[in-house]
Protein backbone atom coordinates (compact mmCIF):
# COMPACT_ATOMS: atom_id res chain seq x y z
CA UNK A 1 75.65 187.01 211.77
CA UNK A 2 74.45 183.96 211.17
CA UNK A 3 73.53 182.21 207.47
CA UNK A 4 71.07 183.86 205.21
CA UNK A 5 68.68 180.69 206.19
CA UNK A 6 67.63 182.46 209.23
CA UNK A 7 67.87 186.04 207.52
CA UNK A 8 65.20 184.94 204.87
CA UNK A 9 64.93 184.64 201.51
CA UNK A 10 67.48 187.33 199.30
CA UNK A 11 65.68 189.70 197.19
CA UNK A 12 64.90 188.49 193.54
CA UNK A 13 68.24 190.27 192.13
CA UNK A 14 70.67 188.62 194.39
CA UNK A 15 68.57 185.03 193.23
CA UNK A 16 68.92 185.90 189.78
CA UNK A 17 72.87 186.32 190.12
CA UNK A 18 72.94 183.16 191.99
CA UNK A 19 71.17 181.31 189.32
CA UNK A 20 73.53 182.92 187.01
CA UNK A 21 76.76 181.69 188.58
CA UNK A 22 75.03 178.79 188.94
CA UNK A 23 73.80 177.88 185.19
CA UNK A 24 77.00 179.85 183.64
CA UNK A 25 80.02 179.97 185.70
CA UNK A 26 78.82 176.28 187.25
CA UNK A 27 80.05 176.74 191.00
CA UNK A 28 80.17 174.69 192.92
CA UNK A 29 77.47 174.21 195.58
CA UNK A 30 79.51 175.21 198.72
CA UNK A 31 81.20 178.38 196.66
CA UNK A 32 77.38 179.25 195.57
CA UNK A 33 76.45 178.93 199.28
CA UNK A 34 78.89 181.07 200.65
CA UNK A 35 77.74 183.83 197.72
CA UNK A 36 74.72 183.57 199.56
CA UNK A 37 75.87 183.90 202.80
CA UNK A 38 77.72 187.05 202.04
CA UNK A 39 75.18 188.52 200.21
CA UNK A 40 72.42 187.87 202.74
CA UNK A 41 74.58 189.61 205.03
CA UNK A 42 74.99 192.57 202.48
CA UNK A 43 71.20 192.80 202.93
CA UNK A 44 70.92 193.02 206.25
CA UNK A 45 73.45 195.62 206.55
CA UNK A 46 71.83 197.69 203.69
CA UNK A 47 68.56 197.81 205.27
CA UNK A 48 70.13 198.71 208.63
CA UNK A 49 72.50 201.32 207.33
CA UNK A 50 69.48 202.65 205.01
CA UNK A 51 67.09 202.60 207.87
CA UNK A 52 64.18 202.06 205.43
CA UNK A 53 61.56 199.48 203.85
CA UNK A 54 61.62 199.11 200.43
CA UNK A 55 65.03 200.28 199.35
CA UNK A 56 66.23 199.34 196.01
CA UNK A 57 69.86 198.18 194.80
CA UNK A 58 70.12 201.12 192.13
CA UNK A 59 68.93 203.94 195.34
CA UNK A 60 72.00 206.48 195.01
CA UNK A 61 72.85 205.54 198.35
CA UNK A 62 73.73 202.06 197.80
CA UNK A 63 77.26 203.52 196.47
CA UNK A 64 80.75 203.26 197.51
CA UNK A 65 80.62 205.17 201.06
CA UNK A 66 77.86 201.92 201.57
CA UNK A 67 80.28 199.53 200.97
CA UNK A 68 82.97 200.50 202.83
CA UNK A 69 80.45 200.91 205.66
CA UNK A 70 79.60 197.35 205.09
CA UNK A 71 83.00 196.14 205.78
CA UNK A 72 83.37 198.00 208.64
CA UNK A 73 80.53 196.49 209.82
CA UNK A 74 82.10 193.14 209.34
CA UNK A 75 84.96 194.15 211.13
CA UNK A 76 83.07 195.26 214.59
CA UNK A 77 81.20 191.72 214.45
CA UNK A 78 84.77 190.33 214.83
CA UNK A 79 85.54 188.68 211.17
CA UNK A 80 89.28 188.33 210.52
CA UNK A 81 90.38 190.54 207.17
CA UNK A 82 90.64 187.30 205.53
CA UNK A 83 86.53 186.90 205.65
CA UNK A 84 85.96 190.69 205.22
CA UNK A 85 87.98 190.85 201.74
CA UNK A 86 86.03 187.36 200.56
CA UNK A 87 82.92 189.43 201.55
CA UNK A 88 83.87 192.28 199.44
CA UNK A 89 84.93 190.10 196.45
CA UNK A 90 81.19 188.84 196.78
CA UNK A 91 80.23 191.92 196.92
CA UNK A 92 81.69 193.60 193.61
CA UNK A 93 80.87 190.54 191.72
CA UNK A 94 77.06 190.92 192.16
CA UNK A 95 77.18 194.77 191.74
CA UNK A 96 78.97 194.32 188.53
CA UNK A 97 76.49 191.42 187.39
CA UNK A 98 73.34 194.48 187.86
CA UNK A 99 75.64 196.38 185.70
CA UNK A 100 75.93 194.37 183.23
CA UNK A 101 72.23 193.66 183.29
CA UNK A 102 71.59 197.81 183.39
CA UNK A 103 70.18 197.56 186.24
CA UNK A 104 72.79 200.14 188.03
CA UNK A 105 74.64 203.09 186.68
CA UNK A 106 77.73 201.76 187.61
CA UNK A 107 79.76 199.45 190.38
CA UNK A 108 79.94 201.11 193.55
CA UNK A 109 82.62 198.26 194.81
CA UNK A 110 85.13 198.64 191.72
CA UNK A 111 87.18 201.36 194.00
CA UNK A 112 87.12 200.32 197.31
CA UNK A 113 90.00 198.84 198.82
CA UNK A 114 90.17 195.98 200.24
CA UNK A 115 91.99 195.24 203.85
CA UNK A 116 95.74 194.58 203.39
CA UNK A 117 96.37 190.78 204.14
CA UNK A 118 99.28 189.57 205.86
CA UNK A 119 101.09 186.86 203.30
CA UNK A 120 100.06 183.53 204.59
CA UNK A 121 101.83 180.39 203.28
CA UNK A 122 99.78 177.18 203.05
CA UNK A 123 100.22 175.11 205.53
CA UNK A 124 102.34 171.70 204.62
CA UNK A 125 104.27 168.49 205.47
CA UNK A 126 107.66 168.59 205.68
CA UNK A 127 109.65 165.08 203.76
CA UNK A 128 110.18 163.74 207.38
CA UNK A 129 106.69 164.04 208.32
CA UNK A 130 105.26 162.45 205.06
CA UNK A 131 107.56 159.44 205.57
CA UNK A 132 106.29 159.06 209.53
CA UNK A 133 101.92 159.20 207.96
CA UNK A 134 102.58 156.98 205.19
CA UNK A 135 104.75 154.48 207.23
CA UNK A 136 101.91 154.88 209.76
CA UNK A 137 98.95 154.38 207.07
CA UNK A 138 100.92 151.48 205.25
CA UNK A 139 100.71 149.41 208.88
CA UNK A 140 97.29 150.17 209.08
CA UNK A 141 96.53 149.38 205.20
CA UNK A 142 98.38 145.82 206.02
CA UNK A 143 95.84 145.05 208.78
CA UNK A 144 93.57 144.24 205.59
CA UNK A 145 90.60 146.03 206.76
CA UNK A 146 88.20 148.38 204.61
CA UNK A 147 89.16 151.40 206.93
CA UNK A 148 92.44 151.13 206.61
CA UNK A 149 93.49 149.99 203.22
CA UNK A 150 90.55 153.08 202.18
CA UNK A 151 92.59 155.49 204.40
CA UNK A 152 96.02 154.98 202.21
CA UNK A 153 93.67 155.09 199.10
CA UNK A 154 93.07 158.49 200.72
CA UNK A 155 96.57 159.90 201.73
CA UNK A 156 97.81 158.68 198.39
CA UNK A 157 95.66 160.40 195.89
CA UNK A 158 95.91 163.49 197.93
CA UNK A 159 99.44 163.67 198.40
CA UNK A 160 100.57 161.61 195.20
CA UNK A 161 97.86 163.43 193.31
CA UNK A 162 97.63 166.75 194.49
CA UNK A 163 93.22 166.21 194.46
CA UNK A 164 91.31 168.78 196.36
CA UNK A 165 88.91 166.87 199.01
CA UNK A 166 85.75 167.51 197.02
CA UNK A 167 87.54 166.24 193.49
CA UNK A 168 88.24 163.06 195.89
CA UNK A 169 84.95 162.58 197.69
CA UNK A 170 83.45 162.76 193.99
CA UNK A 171 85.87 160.24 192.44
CA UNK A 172 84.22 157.45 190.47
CA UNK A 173 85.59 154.11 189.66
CA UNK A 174 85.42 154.74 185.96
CA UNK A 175 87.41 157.95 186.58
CA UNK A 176 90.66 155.52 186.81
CA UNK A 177 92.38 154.56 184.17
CA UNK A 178 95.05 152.08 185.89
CA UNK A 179 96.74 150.94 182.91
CA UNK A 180 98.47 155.08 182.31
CA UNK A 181 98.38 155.76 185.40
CA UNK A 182 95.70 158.61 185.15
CA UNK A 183 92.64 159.68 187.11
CA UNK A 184 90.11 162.00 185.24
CA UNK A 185 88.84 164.72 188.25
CA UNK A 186 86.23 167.27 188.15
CA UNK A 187 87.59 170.62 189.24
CA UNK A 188 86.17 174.05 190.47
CA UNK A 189 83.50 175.04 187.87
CA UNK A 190 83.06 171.68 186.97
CA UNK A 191 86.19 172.01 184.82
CA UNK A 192 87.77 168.40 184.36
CA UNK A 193 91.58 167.71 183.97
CA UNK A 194 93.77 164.05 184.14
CA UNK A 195 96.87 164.16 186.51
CA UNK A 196 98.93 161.19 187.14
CA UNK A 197 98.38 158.57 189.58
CA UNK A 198 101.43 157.09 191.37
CA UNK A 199 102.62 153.74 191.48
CA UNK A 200 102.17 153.63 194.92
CA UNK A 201 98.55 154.71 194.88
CA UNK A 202 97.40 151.95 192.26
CA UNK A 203 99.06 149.62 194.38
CA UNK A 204 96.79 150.72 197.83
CA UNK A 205 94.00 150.64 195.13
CA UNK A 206 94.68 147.13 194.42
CA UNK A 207 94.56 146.28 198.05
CA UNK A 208 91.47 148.79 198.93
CA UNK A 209 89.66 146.73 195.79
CA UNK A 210 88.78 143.51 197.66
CA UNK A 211 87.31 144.97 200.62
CA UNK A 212 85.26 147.64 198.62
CA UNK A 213 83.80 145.05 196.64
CA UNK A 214 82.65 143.23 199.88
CA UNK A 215 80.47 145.85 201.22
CA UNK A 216 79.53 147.75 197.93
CA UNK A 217 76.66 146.91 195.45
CA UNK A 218 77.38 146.94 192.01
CA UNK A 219 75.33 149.85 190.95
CA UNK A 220 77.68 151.96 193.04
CA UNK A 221 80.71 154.12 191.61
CA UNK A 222 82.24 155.90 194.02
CA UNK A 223 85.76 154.58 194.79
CA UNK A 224 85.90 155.36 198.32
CA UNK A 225 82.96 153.59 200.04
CA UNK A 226 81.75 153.15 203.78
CA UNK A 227 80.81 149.85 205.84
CA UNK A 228 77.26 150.17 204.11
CA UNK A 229 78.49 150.63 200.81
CA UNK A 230 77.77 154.17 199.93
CA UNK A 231 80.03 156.80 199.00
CA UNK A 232 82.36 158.06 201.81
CA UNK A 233 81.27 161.48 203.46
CA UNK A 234 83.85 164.56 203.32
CA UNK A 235 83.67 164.56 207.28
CA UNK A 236 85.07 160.75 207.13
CA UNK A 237 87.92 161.39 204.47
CA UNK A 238 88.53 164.85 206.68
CA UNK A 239 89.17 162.06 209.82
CA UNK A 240 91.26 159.70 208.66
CA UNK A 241 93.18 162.51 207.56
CA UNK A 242 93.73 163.28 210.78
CA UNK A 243 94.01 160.37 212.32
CA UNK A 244 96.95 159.64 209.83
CA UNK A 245 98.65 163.47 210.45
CA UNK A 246 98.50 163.23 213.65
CA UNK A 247 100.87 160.64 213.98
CA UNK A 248 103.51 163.45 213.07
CA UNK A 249 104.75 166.43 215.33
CA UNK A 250 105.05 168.47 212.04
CA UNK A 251 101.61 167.48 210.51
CA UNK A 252 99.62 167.77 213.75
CA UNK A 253 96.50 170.54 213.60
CA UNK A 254 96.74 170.57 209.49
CA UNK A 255 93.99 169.37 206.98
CA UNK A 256 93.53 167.25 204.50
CA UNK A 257 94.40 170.24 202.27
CA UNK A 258 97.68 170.60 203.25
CA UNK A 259 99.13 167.30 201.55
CA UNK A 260 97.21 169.22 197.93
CA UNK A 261 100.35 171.73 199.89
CA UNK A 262 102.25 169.70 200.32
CA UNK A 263 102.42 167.67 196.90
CA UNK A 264 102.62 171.12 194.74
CA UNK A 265 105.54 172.51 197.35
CA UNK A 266 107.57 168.96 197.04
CA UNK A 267 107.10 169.18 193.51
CA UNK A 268 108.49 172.99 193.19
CA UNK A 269 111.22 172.60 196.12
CA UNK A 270 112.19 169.63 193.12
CA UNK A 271 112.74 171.83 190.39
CA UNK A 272 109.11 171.13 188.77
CA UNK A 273 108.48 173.72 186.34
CA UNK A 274 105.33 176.60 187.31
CA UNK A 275 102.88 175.96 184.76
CA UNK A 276 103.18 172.08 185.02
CA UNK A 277 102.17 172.29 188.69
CA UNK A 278 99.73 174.88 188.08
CA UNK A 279 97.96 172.35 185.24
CA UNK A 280 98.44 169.71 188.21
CA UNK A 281 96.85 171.83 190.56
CA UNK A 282 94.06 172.57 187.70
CA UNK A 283 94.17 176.58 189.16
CA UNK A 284 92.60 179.01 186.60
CA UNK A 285 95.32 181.26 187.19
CA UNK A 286 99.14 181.12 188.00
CA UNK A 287 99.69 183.92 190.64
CA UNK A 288 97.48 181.32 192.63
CA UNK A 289 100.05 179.08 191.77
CA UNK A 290 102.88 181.29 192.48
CA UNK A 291 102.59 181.06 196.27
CA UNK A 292 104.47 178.01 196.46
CA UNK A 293 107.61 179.80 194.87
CA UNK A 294 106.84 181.96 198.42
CA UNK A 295 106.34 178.77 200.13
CA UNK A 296 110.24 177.39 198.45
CA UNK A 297 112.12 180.81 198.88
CA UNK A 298 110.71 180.99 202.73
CA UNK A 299 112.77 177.21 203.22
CA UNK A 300 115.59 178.37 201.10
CA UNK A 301 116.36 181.69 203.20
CA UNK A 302 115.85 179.50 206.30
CA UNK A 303 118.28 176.86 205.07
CA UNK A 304 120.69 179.95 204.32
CA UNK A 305 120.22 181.94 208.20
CA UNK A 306 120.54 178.90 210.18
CA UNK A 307 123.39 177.29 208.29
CA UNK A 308 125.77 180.38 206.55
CA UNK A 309 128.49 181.71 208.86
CA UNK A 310 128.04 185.07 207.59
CA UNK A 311 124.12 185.03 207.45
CA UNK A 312 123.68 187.26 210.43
């Protein structure tokens, strides 16, 4: 299955929802390409399991037994039920945009279950292994060179922060505001918040500063430059990431999401209160938030087995 590039264009409805979710829900443009990834592969499927040219989206046999051929579908081309159930949310969205619009009767995807997930807890660093990457990172950073006073700049707005990598790659100069301690971010749905900056963090700033200004012209605002003085690609922030996890057993294999994982799991295993992490976080919703009361319990009952005489 590959992406709906090489599929060819989607049919004018599927368009008009994208444009939709593009002008009024403002996604993102990876979240908008992966709508169109799953819904070119709804197409294809339709067409096969129809076994017709010019079938419509309202023909009664687009409908729920469809669907749920669909994801098996999915399923025989290998994707995990992690993929499958994204597919389907994809999926349910659109058909409930062309009811909105009257263009079908009614949802076909509102009733079909979804594939039951296993509970997976986001990956993170434990204390230990944040210590060993910043103590790594800070050696680097004192080297005085661009890559590696930008690669603290990095760890320490992720971590300290809690910043997703796009809200980071995006970060402006202006954005800072060094004298509260704040950094204005643009979230998911282009939905802006402030979170705090940490002492720390201005301080690598203040170091990162000089060399930026070396190699950057003045018209530029991103914070986090290359040697040529443009703004830093995901892919680079993604690799000094890892160069700087790897340095730890524990942090080995993760990404540069899991110190956004880290940072909201410190904060709870800390006593920080739900909804102040989940404002942090800038989630829409707090049972997205919730996990990390998983992710706390999980350490707590493992504290309890491997250390209670009667825990067996």
């Amino acid at each position: 299955m590959g992406d709906p590039a090489e599929i060819g264009p989607c049919r004018p409805e599927v368009e008009e929802f994208l444009r939709h979710l593009q002008d009024e829900r403002q996604l993102s443009p990876n979240t908008l390409k992966a709508y169109r990834r799953d819904l070119g592969q709804l197409e294809v499927f339709v067409g096969e399991y129809l076994a017709r040219e010019g079938w419509r989206w309202s023909d009664p046999d687009v409908d729920r037994l469809a669907i749920r051929s669909f994801l098996g579908w999915l399923g025989r081309k290998g994707l995990a039920k992690r993929s499958v159930a994204r597919k389907l949310a994809a999926t349910r969205t659109f058909f409930s945009f062309l009811h909105l619009e009257e263009r079908i009767p009614s949802n076909p995807g509102r009733t079909v279950r979804a594939p039951k997930l296993e509970k997976r807890l986001p990956g993170h660093l434990s204390a230990s292994d944040v210590d060993t990457v910043f103590e790594y990172a800070e050696n680097r950073a004192a080297e005085n060179t661009l890559q590696g006073s930008r690669a603290l700049v990095i760890l320490e707005l992720l971590y300290g922060s809690g910043l997703r990598l796009a809200e980071l790659h995006g970060l402006d100069v202006g954005a800072l505001d060094q004298r509260n301690g704040q950094v204005r971010v643009l979230g998911k749905g282009s939905k802006e918040r402030i979170v705090p900056v940490t002492g720390s963090a201005l301080r690598a700033i203040g170091r990162y500063e000089p060399r930026r200004s070396e190699v950057t012209p003045r018209e530029e605002d991103a914070l986090l430059v290359n040697a040529e003085g443009g703004r830093l690609s995901r892919r680079s922030i993604q690799a000094a990431v890892r160069d700087a996890l790897g340095q730890a057993a524990g942090a080995r294999g993760l990404s540069s999401h899991a110190l956004r994982h880290s940072f909201a799991t410190h904060l709870m295993d800390a006593g920080a209160d739900l909804l102040a992490v989940k404002e942090l976080l800038g989630h829409v919703s707090l049972s997205t938030t919730q996990i990390y009361t998983h992710t706390s319990k999980e350490r707590l009952l493992r504290v309890y087995r491997e250390s209670h005489p009667r825990s067996e």
